[in-house]
Protein backbone atom coordinates (compact mmCIF):
# COMPACT_ATOMS: atom_id res chain seq x y z
CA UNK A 1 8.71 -1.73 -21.13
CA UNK A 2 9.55 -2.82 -17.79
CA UNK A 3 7.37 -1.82 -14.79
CA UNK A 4 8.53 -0.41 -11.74
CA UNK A 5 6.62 0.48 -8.65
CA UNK A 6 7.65 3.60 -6.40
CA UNK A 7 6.68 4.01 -2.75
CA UNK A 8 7.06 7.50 -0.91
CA UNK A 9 6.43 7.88 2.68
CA UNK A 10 4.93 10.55 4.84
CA UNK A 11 8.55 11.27 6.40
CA UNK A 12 9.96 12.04 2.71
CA UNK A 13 6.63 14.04 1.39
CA UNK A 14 5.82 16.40 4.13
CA UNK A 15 7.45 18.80 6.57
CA UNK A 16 5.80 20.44 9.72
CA UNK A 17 2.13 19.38 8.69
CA UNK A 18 2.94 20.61 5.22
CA UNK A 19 3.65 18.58 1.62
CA UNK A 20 7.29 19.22 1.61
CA UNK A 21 7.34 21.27 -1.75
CA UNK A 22 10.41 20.96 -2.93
CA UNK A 23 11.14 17.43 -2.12
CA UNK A 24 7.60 16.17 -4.02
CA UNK A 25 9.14 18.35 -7.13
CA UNK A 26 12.45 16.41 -6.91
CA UNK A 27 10.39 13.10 -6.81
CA UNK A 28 8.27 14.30 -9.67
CA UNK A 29 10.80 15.06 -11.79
CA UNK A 30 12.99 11.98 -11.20
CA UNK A 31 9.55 9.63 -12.23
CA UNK A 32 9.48 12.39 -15.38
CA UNK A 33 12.93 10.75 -16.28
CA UNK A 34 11.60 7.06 -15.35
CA UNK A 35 8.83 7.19 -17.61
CA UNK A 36 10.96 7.19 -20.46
CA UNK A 37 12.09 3.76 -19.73
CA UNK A 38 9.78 2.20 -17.65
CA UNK A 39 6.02 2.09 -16.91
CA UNK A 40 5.35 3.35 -13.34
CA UNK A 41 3.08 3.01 -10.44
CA UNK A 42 3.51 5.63 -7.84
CA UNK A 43 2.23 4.75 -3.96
CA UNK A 44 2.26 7.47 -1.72
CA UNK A 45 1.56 8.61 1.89
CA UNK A 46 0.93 12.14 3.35
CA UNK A 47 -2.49 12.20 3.08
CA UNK A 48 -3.17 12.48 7.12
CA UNK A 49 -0.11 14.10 7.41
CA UNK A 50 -1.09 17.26 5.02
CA UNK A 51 -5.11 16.44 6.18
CA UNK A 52 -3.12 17.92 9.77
CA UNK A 53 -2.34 21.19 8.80
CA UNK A 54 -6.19 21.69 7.85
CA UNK A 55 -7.86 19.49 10.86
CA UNK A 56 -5.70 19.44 13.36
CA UNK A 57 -7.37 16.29 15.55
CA UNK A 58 -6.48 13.62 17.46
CA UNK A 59 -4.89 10.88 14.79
CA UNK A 60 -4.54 8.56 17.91
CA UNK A 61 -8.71 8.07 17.81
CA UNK A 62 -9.56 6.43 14.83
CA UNK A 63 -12.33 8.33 13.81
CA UNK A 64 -10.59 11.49 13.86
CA UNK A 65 -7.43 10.27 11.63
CA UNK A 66 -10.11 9.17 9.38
CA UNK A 67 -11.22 12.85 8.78
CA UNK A 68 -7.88 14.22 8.87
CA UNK A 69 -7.45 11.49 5.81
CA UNK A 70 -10.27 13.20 4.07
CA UNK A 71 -9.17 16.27 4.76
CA UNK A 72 -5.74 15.75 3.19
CA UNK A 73 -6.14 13.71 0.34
CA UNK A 74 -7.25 16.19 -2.30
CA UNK A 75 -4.43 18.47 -0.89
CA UNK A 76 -2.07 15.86 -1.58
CA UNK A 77 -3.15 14.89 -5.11
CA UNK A 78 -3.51 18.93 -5.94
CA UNK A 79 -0.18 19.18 -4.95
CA UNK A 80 0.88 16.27 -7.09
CA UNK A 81 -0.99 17.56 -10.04
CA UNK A 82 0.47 21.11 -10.04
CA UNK A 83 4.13 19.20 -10.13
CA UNK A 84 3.20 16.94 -13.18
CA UNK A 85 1.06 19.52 -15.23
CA UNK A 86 4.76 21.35 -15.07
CA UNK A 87 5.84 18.31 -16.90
CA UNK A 88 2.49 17.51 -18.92
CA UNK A 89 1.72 14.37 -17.14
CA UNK A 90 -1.81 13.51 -16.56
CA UNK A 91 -2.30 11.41 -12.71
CA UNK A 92 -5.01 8.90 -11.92
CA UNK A 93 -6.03 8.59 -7.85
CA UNK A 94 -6.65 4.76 -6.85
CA UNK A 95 -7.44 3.98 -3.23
CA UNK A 96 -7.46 0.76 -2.46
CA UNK A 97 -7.95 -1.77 0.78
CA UNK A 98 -6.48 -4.97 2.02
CA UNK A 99 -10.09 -6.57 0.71
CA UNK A 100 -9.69 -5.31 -2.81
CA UNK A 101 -6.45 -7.63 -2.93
CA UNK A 102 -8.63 -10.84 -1.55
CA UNK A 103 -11.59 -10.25 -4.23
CA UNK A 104 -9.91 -12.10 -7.76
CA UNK A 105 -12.80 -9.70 -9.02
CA UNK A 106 -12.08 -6.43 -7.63
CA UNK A 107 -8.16 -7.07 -8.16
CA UNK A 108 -8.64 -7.99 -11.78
CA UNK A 109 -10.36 -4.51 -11.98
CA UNK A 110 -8.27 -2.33 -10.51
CA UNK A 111 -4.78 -4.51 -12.60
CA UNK A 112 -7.34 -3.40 -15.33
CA UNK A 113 -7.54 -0.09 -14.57
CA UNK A 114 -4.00 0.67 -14.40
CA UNK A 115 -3.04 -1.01 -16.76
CA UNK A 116 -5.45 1.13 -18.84
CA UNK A 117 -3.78 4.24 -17.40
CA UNK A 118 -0.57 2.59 -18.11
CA UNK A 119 -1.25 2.38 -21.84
CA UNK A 120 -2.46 5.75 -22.34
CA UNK A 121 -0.10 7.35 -20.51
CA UNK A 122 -1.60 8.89 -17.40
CA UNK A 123 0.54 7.98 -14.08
CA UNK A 124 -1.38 6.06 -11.56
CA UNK A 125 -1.22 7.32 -7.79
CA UNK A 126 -2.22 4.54 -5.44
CA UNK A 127 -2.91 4.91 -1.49
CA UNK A 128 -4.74 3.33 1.28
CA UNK A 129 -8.36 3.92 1.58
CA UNK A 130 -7.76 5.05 5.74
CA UNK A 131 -11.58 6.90 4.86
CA UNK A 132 -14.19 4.26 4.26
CA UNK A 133 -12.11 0.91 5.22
CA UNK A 134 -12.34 -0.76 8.94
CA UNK A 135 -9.59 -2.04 10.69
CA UNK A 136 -10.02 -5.70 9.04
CA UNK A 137 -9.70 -4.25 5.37
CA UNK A 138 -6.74 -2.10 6.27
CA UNK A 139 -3.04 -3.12 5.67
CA UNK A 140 -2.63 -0.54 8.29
CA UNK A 141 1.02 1.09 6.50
CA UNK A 142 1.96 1.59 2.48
CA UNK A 143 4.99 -0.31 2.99
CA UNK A 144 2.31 -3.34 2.41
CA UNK A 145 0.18 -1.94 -0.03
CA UNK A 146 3.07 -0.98 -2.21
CA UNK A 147 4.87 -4.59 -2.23
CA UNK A 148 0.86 -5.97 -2.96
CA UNK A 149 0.03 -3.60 -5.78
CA UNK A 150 3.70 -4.21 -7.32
CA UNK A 151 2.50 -8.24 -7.35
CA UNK A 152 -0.63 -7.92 -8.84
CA UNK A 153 0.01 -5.20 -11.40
CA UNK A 154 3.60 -7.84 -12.30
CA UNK A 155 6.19 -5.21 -12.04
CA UNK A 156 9.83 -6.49 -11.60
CA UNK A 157 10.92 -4.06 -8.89
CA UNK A 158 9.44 -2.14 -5.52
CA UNK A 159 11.16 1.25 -5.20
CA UNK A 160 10.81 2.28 -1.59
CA UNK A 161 11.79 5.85 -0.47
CA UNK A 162 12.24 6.48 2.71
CA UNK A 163 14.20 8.65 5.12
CA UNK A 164 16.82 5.93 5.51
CA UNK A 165 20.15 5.18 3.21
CA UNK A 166 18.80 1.84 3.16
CA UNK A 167 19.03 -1.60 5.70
CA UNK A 168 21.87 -1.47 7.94
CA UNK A 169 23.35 -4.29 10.05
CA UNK A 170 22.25 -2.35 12.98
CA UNK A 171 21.00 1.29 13.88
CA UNK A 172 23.45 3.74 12.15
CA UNK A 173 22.02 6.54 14.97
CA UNK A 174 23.22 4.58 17.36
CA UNK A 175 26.87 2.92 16.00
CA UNK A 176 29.54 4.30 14.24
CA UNK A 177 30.62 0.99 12.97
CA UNK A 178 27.21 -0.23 11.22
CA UNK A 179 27.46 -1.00 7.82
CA UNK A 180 24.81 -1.14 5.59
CA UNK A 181 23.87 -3.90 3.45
CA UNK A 182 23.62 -3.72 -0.37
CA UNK A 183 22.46 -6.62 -1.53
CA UNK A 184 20.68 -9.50 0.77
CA UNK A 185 18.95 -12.22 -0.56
CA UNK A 186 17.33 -13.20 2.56
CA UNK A 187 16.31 -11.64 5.68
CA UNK A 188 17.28 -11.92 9.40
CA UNK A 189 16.01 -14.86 10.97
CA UNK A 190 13.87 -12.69 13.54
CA UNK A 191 12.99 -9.35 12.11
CA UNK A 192 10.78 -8.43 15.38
CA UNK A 193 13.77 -7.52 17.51
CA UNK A 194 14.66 -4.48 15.38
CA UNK A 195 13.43 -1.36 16.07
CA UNK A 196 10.24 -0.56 14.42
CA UNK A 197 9.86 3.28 15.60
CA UNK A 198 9.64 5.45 12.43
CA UNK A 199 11.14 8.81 13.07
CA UNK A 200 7.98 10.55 11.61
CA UNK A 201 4.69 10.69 13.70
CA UNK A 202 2.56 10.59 11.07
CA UNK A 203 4.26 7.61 9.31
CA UNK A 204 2.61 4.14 10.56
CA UNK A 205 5.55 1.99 9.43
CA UNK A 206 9.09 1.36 10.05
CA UNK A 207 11.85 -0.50 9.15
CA UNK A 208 9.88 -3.59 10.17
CA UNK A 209 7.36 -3.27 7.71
CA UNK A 210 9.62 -2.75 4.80
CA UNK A 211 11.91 -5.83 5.51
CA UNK A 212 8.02 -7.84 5.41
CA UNK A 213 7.18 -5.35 1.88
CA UNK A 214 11.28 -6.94 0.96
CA UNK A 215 10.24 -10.77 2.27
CA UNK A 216 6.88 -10.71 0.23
CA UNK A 217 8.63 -9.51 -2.70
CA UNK A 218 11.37 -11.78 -2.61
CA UNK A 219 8.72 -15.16 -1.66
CA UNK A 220 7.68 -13.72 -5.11
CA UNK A 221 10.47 -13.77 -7.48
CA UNK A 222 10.79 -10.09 -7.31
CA UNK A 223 13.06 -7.27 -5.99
CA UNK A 224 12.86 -4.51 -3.77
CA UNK A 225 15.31 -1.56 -3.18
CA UNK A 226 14.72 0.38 -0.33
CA UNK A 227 16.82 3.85 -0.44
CA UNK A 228 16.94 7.33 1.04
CA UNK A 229 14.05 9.79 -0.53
CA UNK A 230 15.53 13.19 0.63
CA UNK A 231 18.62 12.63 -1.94
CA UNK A 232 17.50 10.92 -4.89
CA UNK A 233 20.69 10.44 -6.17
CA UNK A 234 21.18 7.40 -5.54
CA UNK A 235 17.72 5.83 -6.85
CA UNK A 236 18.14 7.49 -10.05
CA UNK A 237 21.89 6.32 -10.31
CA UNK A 238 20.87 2.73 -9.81
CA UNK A 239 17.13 3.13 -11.93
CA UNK A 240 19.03 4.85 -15.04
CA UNK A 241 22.91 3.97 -14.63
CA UNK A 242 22.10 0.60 -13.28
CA UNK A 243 25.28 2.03 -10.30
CA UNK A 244 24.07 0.48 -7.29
CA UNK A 245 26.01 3.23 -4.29
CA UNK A 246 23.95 3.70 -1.74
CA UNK A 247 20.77 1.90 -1.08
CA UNK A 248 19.73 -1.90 -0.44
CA UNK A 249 18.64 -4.42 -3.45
CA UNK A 250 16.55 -7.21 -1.64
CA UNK A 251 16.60 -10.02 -4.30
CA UNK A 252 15.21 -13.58 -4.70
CA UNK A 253 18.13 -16.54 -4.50
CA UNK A 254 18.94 -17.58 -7.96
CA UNK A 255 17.78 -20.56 -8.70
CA UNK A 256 19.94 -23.56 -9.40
CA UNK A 257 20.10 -25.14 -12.78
């Protein structure tokens, strides 16, 4: 079965300090339909954002979004387990660092462990440790983590969902005539001069970091397809129809015989 990794952001999950119900349901239910065809690994955000609501503190000081963290990752994976008992899927939690990725021991064990989870059916959830890490062992947004746990656990494609249609030749706010790219096999020569301001505050990334999540994928012989979480149609048209409409597939360069 081939594996697939899908990564949600903060933008997608929550609304107004709140896990956006109805939008985590749709997600839910679209991985429900993916599992029959494909193992996969699910990386999410939200966690400060929902750890808001409870703890409203400063995120800015790092101590503080540390708490709010705590505070808002059981709310996160409670919500996530009341949408997959619907379905009667059984979820893992795996939080991870930037170190656990440089130990061969500690990323054997956690490929081990979901790979375990894997084969007995239970859906891994993966998301940064923000609670016990430092700076140093942070990769400081999930765009990262998700294109580094789709290496190491060898799945064929990153699924990023975000609150974009996918990678445009410039900002579709902004111009009428932008067009959006749907299949690039290499990225812009200088990916710093794009905007990296996420429209969310509580999301840490931008469309910087998912063109480096694309790169890394791509300098590793696999694909990425970044593509707009609110409507899901088109993810599920191009996961189970294999129709690519909306949406961009960053893939390697075929190699020459």
């Amino acid at each position: 079965m081939k594996r697939i990794v899908i990564k949600v952001g903060s933008a997608v999950l929550t609304d107004n300090n709140n896990i956006a119900k109805e939008r985590m349901l749709n997600l839910v239910t679209l991985i429900t339909k993916l599992r029959a065809i494909y193992d996969v690994v699910l990386v999410t955000s939200g966690a400060v954002a929902a750890g808001y609501g409870a703890l409203k503190l400063d995120k800015s000081k790092q101590i503080s979004k540390k708490a709010i963290a705590a505070a808002g990752q059981p709310i996160l994976m409670t919500s996530y387990k009341k949408k997959f008992d619907i379905f009667n899927i059984d979820t893992a939690q795996i939080l991870l660092t930037e170190d656990d990725f440089d130990s061969r021991k500690r990323t054997i064990m956690f490929q081990e462990i979901i790979d375990a989870h894997l084969d007995n059916q239970i859906l891994p959830i993966v998301n940064e440790n923000d609670i016990t890490s430092t700076l140093e062992q942070l990769f400081g947004d999930n765009d990262q983590l998700s294109a580094n746990v789709a290496h190491a656990v060898d799945a064929e494609l990153l699924v990023i969902l975000s609150d974009i249609d996918g990678y445009y030749n410039k900002n579709p706010d902004e111009h009428k005539d932008a067009e959006l790219y749907k299949v690039l096999n290499e990225l812009p020569r200088d990916i710093q001069t794009h905007d990296n301001n996420p429209n969310d505050p509580f999301a840490t990334g931008g469309i910087i970091t998912k063109l480096k999540a694309a790169e890394f994928m791509m300098n590793n012989g696999r694909k990425m397809f970044l593509t707009n979480g609110f409507n899901l149609e088109a993810v599920e048209s191009f996961l189970l129809s294999e129709t690519h409409t909306l949406g961009t597939l960053f893939e390697p360069k075929k190699k020459e015989k």
